[in-house]
Protein backbone atom coordinates (compact mmCIF):
# COMPACT_ATOMS: atom_id res chain seq x y z
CA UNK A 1 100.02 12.35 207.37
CA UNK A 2 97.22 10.24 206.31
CA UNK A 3 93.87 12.19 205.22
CA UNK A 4 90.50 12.16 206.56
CA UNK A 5 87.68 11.82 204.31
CA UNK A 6 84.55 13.70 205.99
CA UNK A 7 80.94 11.97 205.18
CA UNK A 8 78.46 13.81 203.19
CA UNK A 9 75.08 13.85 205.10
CA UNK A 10 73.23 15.01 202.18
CA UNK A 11 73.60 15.17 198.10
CA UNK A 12 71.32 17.30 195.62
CA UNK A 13 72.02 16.69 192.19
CA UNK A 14 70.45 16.83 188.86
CA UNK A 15 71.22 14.77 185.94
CA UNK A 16 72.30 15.82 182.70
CA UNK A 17 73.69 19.14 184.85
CA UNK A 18 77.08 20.12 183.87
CA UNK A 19 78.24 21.06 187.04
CA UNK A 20 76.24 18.40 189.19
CA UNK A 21 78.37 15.71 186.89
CA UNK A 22 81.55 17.89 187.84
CA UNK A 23 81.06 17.29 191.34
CA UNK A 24 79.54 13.85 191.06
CA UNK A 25 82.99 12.94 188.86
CA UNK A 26 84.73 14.34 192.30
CA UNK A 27 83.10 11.85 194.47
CA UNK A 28 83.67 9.35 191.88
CA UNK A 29 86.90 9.60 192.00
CA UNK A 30 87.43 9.92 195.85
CA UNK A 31 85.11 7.00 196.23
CA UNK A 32 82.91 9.45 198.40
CA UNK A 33 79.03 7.88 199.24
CA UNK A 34 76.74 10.58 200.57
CA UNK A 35 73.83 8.98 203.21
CA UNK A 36 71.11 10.28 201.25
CA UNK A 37 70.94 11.35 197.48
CA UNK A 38 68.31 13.84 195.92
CA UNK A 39 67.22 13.89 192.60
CA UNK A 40 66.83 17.80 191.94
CA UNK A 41 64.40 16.62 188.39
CA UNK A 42 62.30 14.49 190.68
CA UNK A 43 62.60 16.29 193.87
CA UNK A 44 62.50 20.01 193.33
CA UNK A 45 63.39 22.00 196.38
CA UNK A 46 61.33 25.37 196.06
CA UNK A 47 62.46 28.80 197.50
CA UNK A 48 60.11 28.32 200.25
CA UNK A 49 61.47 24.98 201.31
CA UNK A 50 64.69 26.07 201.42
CA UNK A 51 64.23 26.51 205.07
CA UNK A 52 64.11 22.95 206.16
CA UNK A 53 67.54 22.68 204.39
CA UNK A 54 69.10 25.60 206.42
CA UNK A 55 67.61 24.34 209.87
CA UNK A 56 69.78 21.56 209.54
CA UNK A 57 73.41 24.12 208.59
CA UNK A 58 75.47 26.52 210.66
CA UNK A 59 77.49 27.78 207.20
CA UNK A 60 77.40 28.08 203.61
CA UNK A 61 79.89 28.23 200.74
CA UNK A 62 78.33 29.03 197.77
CA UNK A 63 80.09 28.50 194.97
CA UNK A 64 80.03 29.98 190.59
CA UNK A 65 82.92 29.29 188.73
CA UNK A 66 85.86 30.72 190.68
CA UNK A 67 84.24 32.60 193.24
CA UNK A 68 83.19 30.88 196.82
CA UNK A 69 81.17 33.13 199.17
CA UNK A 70 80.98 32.09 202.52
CA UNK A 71 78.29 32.82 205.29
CA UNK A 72 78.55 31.76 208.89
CA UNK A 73 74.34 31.81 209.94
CA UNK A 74 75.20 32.21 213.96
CA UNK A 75 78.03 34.52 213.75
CA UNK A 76 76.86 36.97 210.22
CA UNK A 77 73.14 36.17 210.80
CA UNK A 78 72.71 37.09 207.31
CA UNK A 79 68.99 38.14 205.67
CA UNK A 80 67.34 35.46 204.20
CA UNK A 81 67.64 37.78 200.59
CA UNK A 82 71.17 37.43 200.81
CA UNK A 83 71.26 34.04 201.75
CA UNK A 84 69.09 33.30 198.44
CA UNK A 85 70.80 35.38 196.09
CA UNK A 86 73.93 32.32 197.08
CA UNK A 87 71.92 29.13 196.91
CA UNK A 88 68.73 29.82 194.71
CA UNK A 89 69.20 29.11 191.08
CA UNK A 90 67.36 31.13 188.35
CA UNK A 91 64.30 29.03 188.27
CA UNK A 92 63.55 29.78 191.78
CA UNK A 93 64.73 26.35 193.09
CA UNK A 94 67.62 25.46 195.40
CA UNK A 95 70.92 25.33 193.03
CA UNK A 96 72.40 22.11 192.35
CA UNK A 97 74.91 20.43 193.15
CA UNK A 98 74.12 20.68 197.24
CA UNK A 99 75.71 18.62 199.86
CA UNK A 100 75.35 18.70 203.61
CA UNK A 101 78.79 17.78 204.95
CA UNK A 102 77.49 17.84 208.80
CA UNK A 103 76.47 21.35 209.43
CA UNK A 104 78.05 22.83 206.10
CA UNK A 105 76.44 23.67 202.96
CA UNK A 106 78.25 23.38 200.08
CA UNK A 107 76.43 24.88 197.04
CA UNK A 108 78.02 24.67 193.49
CA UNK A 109 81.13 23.02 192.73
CA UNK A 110 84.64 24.61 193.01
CA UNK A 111 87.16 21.37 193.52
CA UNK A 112 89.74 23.37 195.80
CA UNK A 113 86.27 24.23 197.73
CA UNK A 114 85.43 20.67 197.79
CA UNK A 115 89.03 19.54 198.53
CA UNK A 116 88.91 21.68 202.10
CA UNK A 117 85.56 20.60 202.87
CA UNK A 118 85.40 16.94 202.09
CA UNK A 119 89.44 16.02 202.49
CA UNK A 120 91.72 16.91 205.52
């Protein structure tokens, strides 16, 4: 069975991040191309912009280490606190890595995470 490589809509990284270059080795080396790369040091998105990110989302899988939450926004409409406590980093920004893999977030990296999402 031959797999399908999905298209990443959207890619938030920051250089020099250890985890951003974990996940940017992981598209390296699936010759994955998002459609429009971020710069997270030049283009900071603040807690209160986070919004125009989620408009465009229906889940999120929020990834630290080992551990992936998920969050379905239609089905668990879940508060916006708990939906930041998953994607907003320490310095009140969104966390990088981000992609937008058509209406999925995928915050953090977690390969097996990115292996479901990006590969079927």
């Amino acid at each position: 069975m031959k797999s399908t490589i999905k298209q990443i809509n959207w890619y938030y990284h920051r250089n020099g991040c250890t985890t951003c270059g974990k996940s940017q080795d992981y598209l390296n080396r699936h010759s994955l191309e998002p459609k429009t790369l971020v710069d997270a040091r030049k283009n900071t998105i603040h807690q209160n912009e986070v919004d125009l990110v989620l408009a465009q989302v229906d889940e999120i899988y929020a990834c630290k280490g080992k551990k992936v939450d998920y969050l379905n926004l239609n089905k668990d409409k879940p508060d916006p606190q708990a939906i930041n406590k998953l994607i907003i980093g320490p310095t009140g920004n969104l966390r990088a890595p981000s992609l937008i893999i058509n209406k999925t977030l995928l915050v953090g990296f977690n390969e097996e995470t990115f292996n479901n999402l990006l590969i079927s």
